[in-house]
C-alpha atoms as a PDB file:
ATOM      1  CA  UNK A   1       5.882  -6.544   5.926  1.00  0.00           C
ATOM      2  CA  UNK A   2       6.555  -5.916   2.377  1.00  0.00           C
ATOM      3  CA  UNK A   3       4.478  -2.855   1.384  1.00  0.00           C
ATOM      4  CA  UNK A   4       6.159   0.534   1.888  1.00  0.00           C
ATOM      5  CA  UNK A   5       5.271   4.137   1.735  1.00  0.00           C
ATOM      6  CA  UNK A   6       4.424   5.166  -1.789  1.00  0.00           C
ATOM      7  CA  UNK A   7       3.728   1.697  -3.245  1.00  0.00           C
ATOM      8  CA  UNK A   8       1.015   1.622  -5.213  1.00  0.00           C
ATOM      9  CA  UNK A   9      -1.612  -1.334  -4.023  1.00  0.00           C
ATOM     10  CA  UNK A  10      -4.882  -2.823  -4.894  1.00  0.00           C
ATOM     11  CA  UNK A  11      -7.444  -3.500  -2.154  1.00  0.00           C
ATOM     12  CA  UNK A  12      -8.143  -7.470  -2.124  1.00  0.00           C
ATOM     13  CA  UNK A  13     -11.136  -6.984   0.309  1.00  0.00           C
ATOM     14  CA  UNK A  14     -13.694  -4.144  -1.492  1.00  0.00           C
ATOM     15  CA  UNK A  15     -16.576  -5.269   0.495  1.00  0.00           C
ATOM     16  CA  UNK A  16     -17.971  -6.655  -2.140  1.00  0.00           C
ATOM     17  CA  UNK A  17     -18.761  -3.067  -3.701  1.00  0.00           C
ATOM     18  CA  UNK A  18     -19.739  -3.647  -7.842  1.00  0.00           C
ATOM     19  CA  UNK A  19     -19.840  -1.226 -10.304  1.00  0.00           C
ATOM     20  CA  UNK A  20     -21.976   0.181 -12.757  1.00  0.00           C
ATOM     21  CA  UNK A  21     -21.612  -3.096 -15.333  1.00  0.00           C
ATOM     22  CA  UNK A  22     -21.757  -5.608 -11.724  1.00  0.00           C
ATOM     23  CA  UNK A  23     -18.635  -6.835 -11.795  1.00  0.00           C
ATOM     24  CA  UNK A  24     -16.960  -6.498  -8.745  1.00  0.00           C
ATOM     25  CA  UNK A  25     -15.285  -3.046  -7.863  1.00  0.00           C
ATOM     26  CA  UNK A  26     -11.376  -3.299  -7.201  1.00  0.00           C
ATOM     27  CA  UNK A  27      -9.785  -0.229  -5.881  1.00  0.00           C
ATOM     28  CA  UNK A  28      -6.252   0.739  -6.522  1.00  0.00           C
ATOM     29  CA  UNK A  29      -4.329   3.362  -4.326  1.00  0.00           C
ATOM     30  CA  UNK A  30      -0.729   4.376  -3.243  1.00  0.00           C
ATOM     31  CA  UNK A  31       0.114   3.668  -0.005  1.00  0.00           C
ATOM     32  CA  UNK A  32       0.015   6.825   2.444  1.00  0.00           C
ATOM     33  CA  UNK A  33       1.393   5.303   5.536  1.00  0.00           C
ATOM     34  CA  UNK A  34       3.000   1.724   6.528  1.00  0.00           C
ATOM     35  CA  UNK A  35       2.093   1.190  10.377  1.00  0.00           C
ATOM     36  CA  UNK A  36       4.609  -2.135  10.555  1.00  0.00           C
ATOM     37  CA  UNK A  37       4.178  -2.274  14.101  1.00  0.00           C
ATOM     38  CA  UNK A  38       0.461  -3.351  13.390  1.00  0.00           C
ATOM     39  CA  UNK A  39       0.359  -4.353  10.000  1.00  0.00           C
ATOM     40  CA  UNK A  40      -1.614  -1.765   8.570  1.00  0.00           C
ATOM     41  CA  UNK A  41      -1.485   0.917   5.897  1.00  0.00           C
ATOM     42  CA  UNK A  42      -3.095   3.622   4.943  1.00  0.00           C
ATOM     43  CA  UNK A  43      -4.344   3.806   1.440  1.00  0.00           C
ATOM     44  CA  UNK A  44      -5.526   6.904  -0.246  1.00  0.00           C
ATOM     45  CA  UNK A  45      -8.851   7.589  -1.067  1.00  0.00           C
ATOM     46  CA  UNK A  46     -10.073   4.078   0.840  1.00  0.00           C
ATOM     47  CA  UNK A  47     -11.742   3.180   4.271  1.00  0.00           C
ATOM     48  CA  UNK A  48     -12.932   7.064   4.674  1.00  0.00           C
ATOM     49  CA  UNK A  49     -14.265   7.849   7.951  1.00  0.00           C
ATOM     50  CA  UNK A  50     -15.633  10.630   9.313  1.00  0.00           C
ATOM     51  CA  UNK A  51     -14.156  12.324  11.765  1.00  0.00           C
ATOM     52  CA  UNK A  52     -15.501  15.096  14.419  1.00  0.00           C
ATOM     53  CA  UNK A  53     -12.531  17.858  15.049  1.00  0.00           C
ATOM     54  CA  UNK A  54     -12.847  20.655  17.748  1.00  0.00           C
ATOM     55  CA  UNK A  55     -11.677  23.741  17.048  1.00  0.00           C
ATOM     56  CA  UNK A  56      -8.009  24.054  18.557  1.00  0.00           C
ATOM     57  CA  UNK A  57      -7.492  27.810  18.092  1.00  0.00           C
ATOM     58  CA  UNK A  58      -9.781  30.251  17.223  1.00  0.00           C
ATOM     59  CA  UNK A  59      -9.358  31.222  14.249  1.00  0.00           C
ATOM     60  CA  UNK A  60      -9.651  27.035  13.173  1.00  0.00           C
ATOM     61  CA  UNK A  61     -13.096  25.601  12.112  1.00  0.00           C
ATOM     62  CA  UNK A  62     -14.610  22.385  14.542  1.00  0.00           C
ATOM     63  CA  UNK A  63     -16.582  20.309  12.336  1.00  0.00           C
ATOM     64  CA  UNK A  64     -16.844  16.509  10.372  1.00  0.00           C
ATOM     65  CA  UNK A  65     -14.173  15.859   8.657  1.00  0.00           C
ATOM     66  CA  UNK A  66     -13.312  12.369   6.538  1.00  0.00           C
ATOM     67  CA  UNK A  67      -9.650  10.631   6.795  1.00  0.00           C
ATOM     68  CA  UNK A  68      -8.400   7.612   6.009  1.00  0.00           C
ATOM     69  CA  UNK A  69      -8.097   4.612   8.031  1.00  0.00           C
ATOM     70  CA  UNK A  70      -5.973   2.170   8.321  1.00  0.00           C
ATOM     71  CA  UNK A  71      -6.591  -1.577   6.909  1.00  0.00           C
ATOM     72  CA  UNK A  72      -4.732  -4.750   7.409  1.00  0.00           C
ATOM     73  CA  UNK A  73      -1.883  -5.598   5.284  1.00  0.00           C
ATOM     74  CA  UNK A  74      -3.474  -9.011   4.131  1.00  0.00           C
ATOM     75  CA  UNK A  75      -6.127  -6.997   2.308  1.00  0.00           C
ATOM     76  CA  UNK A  76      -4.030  -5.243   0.067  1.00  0.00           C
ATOM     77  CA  UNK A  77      -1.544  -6.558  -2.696  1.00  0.00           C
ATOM     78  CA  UNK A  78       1.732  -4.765  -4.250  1.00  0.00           C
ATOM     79  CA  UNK A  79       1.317  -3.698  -7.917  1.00  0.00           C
ATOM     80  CA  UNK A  80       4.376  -4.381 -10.065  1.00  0.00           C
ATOM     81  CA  UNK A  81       5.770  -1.182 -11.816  1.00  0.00           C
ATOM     82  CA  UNK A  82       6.768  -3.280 -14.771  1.00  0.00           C
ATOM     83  CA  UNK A  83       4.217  -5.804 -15.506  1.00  0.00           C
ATOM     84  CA  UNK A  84       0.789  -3.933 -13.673  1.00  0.00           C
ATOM     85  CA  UNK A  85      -0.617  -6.835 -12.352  1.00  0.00           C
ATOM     86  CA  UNK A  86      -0.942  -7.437  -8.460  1.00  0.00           C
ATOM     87  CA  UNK A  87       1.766  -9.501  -7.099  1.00  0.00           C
ATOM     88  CA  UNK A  88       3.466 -11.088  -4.275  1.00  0.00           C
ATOM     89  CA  UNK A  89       6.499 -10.373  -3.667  1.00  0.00           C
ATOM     90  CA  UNK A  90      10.149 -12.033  -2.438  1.00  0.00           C
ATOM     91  CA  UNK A  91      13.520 -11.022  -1.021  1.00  0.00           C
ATOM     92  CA  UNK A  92      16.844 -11.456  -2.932  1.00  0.00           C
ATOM     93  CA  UNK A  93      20.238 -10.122  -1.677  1.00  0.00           C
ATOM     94  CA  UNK A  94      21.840  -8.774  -5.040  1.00  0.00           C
ATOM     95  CA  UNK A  95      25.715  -7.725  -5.289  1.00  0.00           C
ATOM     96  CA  UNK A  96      26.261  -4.213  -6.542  1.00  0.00           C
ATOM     97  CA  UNK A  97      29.982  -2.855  -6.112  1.00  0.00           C
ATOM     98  CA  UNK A  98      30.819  -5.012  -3.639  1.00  0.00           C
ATOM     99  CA  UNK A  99      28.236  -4.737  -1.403  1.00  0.00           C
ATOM    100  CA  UNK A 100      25.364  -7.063  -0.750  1.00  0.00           C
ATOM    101  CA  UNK A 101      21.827  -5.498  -0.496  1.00  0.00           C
ATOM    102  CA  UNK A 102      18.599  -6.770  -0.140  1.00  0.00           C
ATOM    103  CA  UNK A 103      15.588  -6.173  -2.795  1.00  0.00           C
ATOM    104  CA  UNK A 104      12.474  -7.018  -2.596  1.00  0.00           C
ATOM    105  CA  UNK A 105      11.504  -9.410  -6.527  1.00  0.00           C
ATOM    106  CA  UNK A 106       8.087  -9.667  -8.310  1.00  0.00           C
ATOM    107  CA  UNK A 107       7.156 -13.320  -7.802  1.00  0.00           C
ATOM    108  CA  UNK A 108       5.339 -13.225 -11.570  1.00  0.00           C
ATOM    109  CA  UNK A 109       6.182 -16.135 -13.405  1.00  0.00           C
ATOM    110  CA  UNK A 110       7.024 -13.997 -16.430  1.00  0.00           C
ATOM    111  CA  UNK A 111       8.097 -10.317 -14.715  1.00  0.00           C
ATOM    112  CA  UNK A 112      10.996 -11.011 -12.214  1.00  0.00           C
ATOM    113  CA  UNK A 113      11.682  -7.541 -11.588  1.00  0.00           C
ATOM    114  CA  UNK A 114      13.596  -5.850  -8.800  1.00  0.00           C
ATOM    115  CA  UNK A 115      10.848  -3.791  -7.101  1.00  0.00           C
ATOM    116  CA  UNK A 116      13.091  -1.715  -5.119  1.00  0.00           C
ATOM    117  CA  UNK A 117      16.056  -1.899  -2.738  1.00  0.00           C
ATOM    118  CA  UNK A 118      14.644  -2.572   1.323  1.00  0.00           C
ATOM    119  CA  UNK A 119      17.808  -1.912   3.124  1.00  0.00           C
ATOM    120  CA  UNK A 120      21.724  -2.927   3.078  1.00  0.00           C
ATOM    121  CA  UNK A 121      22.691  -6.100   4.992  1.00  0.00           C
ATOM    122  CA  UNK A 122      25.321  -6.471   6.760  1.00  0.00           C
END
């Protein structure tokens, strides 16, 4: 799964929501949480639910209350910090001071950039 925690995303699948002009609605966000075990993420200020919460304590309020949800990871699409525009994105082990580590790439045509590092090989 290449989105992480604090990427910022734009939801592919708006359910077909338009705005004021028609054209269709997309929805960008930074990612909240990264569920990799099920391919989700949570993406803030989209898929709002509401919630009902009992009071745990006393002196805490029960009542509706509106979270996020979590949404597949096919829906949503990295945003390159250089370029802006949505992109896919690729692995590439890069050598810095002697050590190899493991990046994820913009696959733009014209960007190229290193996103950010994922995690040292070994």
């Amino acid at each position: 799964m290449n989105i992480k925690k604090g990427d910022k995303v734009v939801v592919l699948n708006t359910r077909r929501q338009k705005d004021k002009n028609g054209k269709p609605k997309t929805v960008t966000g930074k990612v909240l949480v990264a569920i990799p075990e099920k391919e989700q993420v949570i993406v803030e200020g989209y898929n709002m639910v509401s919630k009902s919460q009992r009071a745990k304590s006393r002196n805490q309020q029960s009542g509706i209350i509106k979270k996020e949800a979590p949404i597949h990871v096919s829906n949503v699409m990295l945003v390159c910090p250089k370029c802006g525009q949505p992109t896919r994105t690729g692995n590439a082990v890069v050598e810095e001071n002697g050590k190899k580590i493991k990046v994820r790439v913009c696959k733009n045509k014209d960007c190229g950039a290193i996103i950010n590092t994922v995690d040292s090989t070994k």
